[in-house]
Every structure is written in C-alpha cells, then in structure tokens.
N, C-alpha and C. Protein backbone atom coordinates (compact mmCIF):
# COMPACT_ATOMS: atom_id res chain seq x y z
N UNK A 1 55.22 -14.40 -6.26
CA UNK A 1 54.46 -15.45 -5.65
C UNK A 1 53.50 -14.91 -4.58
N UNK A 2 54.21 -13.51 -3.81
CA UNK A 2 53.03 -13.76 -2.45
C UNK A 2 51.81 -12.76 -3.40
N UNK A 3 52.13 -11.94 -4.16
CA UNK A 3 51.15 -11.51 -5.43
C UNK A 3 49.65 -12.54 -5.45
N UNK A 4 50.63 -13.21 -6.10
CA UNK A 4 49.29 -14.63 -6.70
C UNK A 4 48.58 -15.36 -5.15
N UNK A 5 49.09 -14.73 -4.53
CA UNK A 5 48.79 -15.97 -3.36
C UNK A 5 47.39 -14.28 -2.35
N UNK A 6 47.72 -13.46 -2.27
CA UNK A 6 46.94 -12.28 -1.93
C UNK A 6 46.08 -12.22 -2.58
N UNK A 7 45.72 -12.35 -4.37
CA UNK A 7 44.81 -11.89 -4.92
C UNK A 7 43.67 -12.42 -4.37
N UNK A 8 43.24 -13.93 -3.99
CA UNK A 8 42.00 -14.19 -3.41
C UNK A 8 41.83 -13.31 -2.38
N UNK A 9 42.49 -13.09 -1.72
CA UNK A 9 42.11 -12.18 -0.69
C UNK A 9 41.10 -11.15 -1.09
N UNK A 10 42.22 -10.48 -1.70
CA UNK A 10 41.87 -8.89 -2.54
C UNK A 10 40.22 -9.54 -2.90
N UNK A 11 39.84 -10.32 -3.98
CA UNK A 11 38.90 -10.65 -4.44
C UNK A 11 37.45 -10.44 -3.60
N UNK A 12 37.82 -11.53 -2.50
CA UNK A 12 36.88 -11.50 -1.69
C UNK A 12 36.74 -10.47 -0.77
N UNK A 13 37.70 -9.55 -0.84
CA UNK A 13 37.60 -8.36 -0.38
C UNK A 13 36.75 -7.54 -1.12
N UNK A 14 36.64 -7.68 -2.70
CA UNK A 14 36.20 -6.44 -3.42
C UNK A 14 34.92 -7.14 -3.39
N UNK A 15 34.42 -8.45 -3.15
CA UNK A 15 33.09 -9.21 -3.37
C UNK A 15 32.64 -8.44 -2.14
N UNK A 16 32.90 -8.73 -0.81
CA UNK A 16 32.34 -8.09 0.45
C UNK A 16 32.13 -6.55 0.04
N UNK A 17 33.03 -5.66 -0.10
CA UNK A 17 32.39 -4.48 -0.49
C UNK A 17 31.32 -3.97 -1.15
N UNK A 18 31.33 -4.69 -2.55
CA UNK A 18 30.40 -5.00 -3.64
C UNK A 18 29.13 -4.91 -2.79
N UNK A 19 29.23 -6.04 -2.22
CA UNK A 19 27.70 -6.63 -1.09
C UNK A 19 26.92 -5.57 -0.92
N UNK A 20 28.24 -5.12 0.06
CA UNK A 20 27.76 -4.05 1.11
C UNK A 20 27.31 -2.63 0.48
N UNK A 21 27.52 -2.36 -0.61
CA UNK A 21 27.62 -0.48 -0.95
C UNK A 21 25.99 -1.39 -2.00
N UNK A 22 25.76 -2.47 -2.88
CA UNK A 22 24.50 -2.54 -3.17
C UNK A 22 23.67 -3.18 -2.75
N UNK A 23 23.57 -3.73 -1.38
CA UNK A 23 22.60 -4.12 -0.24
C UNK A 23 21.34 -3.05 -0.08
N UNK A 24 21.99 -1.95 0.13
CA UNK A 24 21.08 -0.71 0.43
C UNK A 24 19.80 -0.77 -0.62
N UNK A 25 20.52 -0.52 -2.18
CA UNK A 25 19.99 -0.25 -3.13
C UNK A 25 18.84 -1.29 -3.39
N UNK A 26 18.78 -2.22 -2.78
CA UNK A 26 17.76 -3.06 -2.78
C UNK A 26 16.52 -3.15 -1.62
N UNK A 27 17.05 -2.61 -0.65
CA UNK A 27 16.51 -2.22 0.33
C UNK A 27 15.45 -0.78 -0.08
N UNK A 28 16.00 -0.08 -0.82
CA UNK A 28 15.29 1.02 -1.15
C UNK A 28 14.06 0.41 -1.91
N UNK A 29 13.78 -0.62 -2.61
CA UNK A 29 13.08 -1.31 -3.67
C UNK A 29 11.64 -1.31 -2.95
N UNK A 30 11.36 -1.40 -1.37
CA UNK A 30 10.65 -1.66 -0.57
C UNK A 30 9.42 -0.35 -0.59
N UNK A 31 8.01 -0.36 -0.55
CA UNK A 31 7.53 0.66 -0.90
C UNK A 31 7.39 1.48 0.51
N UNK A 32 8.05 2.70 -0.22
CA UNK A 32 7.75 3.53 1.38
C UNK A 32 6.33 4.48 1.00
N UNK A 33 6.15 4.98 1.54
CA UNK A 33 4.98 6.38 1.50
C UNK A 33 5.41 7.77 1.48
N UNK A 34 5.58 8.04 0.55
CA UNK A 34 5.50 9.14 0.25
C UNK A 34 4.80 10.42 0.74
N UNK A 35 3.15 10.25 -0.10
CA UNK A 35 2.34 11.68 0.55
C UNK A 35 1.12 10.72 0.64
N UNK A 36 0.11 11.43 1.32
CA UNK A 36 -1.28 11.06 1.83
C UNK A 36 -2.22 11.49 1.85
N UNK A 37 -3.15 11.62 1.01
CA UNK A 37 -4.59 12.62 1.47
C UNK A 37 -5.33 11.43 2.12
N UNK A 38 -5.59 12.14 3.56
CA UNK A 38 -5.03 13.22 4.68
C UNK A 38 -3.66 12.29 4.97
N UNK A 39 -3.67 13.87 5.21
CA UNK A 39 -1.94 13.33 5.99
C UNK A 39 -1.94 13.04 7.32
N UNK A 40 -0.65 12.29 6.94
CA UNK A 40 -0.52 12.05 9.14
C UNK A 40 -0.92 13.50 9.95
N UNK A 41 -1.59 13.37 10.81
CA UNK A 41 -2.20 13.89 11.86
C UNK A 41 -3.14 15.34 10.91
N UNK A 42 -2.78 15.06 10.26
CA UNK A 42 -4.06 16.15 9.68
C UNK A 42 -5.38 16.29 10.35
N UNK A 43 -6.54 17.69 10.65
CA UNK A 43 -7.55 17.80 10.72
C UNK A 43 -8.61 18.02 9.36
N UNK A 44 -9.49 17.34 9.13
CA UNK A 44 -9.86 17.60 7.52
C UNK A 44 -11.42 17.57 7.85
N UNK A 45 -12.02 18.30 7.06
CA UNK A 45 -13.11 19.12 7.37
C UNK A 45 -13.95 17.04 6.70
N UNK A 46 -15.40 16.79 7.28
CA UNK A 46 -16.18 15.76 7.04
C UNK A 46 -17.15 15.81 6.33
N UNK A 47 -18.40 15.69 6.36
CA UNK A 47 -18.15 14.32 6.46
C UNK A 47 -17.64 13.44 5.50
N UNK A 48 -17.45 13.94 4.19
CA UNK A 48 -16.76 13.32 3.13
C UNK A 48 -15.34 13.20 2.92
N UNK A 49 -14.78 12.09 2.93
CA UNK A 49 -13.07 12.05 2.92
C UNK A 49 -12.51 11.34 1.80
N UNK A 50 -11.59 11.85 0.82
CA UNK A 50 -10.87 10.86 -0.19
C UNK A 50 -9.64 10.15 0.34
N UNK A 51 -9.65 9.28 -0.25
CA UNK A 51 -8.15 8.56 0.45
C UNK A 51 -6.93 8.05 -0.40
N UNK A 52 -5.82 9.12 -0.12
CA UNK A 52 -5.19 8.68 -1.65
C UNK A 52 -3.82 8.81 -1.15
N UNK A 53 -2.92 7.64 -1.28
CA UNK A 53 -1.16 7.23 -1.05
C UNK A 53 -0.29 7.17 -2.22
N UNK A 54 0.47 7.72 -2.09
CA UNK A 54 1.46 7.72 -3.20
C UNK A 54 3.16 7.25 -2.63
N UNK A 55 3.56 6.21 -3.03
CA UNK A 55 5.16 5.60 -2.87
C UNK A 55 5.61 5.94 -4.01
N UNK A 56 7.37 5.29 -3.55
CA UNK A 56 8.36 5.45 -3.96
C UNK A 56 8.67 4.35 -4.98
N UNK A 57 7.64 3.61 -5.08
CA UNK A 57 7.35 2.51 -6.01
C UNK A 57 6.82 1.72 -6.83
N UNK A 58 6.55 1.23 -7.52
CA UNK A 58 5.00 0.65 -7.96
C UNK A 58 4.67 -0.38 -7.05
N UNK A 59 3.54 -0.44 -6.80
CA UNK A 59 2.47 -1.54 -5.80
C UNK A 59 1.44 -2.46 -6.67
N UNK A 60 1.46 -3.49 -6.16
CA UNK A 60 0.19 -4.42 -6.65
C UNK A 60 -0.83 -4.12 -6.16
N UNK A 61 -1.83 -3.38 -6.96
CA UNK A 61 -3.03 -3.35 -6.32
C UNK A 61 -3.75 -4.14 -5.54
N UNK A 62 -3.79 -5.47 -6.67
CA UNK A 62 -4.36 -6.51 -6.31
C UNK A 62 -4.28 -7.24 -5.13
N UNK A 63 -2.90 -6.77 -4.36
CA UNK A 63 -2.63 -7.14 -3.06
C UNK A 63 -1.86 -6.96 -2.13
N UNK A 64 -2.43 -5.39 -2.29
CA UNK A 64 -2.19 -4.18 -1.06
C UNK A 64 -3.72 -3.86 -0.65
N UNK A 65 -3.61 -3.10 0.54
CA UNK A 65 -4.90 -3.58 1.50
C UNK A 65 -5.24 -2.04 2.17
N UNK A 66 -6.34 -1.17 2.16
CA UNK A 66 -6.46 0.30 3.05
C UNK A 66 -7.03 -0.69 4.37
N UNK A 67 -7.12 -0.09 5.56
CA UNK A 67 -8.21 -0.07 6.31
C UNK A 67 -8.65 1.24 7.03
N UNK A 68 -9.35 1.36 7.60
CA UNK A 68 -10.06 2.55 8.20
C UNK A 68 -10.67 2.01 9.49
N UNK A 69 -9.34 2.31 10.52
CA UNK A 69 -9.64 2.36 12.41
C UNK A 69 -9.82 3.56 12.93
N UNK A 70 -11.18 3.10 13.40
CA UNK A 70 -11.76 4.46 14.13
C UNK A 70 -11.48 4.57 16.10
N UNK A 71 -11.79 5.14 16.78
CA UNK A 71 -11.12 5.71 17.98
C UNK A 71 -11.36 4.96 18.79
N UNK A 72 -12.44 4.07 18.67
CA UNK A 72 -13.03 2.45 19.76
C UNK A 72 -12.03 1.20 18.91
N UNK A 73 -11.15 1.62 18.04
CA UNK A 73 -10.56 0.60 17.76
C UNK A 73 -11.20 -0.65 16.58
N UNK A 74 -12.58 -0.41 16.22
CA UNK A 74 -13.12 -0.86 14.75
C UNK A 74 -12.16 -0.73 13.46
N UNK A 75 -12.36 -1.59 13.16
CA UNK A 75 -11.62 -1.38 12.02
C UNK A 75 -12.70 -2.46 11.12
N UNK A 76 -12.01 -1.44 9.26
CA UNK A 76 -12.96 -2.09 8.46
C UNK A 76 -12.30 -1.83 6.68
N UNK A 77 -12.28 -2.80 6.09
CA UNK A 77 -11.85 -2.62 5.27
C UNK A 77 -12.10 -1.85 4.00
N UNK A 78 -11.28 -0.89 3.29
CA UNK A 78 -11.72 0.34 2.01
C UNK A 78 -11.15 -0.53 1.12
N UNK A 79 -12.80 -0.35 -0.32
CA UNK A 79 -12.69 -1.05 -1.07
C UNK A 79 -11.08 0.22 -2.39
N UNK A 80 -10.37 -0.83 -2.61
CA UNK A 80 -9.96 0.10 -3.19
C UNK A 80 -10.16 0.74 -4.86
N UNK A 81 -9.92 2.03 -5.39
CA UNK A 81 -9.97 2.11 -6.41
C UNK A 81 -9.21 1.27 -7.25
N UNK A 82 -9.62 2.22 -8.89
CA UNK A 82 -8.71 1.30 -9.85
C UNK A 82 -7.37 2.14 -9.65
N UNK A 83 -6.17 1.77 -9.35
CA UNK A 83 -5.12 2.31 -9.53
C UNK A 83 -4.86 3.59 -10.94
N UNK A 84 -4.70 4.79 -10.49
CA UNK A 84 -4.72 5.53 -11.19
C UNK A 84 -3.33 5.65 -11.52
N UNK A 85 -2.40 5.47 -11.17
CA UNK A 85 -0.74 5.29 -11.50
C UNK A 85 -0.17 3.95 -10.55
N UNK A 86 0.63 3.64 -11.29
CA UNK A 86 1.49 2.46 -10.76
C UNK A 86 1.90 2.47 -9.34
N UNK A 87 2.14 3.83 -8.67
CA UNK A 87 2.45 3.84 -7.75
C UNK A 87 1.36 4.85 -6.25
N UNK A 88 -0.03 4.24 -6.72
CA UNK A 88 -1.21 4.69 -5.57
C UNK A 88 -1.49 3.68 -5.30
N UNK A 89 -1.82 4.16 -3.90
CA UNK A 89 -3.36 3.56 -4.08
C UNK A 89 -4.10 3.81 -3.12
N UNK A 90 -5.64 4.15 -3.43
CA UNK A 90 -7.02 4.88 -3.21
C UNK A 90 -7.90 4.61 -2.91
N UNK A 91 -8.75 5.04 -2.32
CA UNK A 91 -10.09 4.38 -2.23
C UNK A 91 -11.01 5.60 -2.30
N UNK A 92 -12.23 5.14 -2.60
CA UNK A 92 -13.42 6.63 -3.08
C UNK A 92 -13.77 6.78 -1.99
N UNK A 93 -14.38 8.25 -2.11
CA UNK A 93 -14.79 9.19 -0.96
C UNK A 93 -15.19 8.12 0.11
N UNK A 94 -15.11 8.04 1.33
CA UNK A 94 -15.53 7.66 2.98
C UNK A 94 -16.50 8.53 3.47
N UNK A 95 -17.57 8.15 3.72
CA UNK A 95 -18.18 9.08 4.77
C UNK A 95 -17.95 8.73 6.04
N UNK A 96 -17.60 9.86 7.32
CA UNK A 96 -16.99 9.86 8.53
C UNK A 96 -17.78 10.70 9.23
N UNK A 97 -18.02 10.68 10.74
CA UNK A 97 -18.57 11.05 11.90
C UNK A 97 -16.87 12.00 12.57
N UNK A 98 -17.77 12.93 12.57
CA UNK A 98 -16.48 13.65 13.41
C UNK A 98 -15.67 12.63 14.24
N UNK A 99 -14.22 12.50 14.41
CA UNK A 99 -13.56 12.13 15.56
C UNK A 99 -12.33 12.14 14.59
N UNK A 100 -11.45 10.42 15.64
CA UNK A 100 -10.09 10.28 15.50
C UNK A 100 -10.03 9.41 14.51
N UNK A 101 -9.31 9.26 13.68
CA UNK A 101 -9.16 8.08 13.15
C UNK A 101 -7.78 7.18 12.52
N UNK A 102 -7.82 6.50 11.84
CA UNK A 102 -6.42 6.14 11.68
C UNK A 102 -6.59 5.48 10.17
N UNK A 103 -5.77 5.24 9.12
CA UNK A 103 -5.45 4.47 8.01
C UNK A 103 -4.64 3.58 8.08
N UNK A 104 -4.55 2.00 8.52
CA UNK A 104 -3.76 1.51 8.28
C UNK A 104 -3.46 0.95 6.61
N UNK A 105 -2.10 1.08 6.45
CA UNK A 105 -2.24 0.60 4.84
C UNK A 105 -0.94 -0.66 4.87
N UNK A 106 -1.16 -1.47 3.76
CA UNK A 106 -0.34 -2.77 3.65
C UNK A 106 -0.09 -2.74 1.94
N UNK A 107 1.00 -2.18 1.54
CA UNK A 107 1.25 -2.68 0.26
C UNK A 107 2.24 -3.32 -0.24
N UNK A 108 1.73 -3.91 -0.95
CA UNK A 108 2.85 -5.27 -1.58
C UNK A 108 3.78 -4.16 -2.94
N UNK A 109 5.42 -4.57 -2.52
CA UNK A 109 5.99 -3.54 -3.80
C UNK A 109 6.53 -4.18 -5.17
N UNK A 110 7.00 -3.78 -5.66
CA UNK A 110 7.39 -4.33 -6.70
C UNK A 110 8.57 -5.70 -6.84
N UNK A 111 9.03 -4.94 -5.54
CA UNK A 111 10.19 -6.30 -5.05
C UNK A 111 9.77 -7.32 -4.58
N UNK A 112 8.27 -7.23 -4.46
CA UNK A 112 7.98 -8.40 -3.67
C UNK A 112 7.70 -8.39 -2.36
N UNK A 113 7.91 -7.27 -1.21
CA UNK A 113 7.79 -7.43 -0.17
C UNK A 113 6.59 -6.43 0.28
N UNK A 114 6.36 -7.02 1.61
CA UNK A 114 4.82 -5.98 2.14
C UNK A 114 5.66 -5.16 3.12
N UNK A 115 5.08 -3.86 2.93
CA UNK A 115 5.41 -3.01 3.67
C UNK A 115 3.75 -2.30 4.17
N UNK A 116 4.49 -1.64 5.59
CA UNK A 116 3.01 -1.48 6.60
C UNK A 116 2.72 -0.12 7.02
N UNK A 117 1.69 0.13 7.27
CA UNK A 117 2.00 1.81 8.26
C UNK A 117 0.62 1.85 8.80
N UNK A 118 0.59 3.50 9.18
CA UNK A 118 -0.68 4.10 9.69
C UNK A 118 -0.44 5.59 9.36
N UNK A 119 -1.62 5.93 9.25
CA UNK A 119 -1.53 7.26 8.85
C UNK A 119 -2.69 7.83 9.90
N UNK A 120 -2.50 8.48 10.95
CA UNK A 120 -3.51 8.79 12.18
C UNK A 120 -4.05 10.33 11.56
N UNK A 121 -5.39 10.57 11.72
CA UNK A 121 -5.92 11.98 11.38
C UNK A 121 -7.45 12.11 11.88
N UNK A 122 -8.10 13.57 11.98
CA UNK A 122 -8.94 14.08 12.75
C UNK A 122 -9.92 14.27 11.72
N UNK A 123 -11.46 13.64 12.08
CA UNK A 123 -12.54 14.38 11.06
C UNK A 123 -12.87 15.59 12.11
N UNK A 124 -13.48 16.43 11.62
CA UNK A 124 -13.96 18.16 12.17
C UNK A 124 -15.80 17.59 12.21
C-alpha cells in the first residue's frame, strides 16, 4: 500500500527532473553568434568593409536587422544581403571613414525569439 501511495510522488519527481535537464536544451535554440567579419574589437584596414555573422542557428532573414553605430553615436541601418546559408547574415561591402565603430545586430531564431548584440571594431 505505502508503494501505491509514493508512486505519485516518484512521478512528479521524475516530471520535475525531466523539466529541468531539457529546459536548457531549449534555451540553446536561441541564436547566439558565433564568428564575425570583423570581429569584436578588430582593427580592419578601410575604406571598404564586408559584414558577415554566422550563429548557432538558422535566422529569419526577413526579420533580423544589421545596424552600423559610428563613434558620435549615429546609427543607420545595413541593407541586408540574400542569405547565403540558413544561418548568416550579411550585408555588402560598407564604405567607412577611419574611426570607431560598432555593429549592432538583432536576429530573430528559429525558435522564435530575438536575440541582440554588438560587435565594436576599428576602421584604419
């Protein structure tokens, strides 16, 4: 009897675990960033710059977003390319004035959620 009377326990014990060990795995679903031309804090020779992100996921092109903030704090939006793999995304050459600058990027992942960053780097 106290058998039959524990198993809910047990149950909702093995449900809570369950939760918890594939919570993560969904969490991973979220697009991170991978690599960057340019990379964070990179110096990269000007005035011509390509701009190219690669995740851990596939992204909607259609509504993920580059921008390009410069050192007075302008910012302006890069039109982006056509997605060359499921999981970029690009925009064609920039022409840049020596200084600081920054990439903010916004991509939507496959799970559904937007994920954000910056990628800060130096024109020469």
């Amino acid at each position: 009897m106290k058998a039959v009377r524990s198993l809910p326990k047990h149950l909702f014990l093995v449900v809570i675990f369950s939760a918890l060990v594939l919570a993560p795995k969904f969490a991973l679903a979220h697009a991170v960033l991978l690599a960057s031309t340019p990379s964070a804090h990179a110096t990269v020779k000007g005035p011509e710059i390509d701009i190219h992100l690669k995740f851990n996921s596939r992204i909607d092109g259609a509504h993920s977003r580059l921008y390009l903030v410069d050192s007075s704090g302008k910012q302006r939006t890069l039109a982006l390319s056509p997605q060359d793999a499921p999981d970029t995304l690009s925009a064609g050459s920039v022409k840049l004035s020596a200084g600081a600058y920054s990439i903010h990027w916004q991509a939507l992942a496959s799970d559904g959620h937007i994920t954000r960053g910056e990628i800060p780097f130096v024109v020469q």
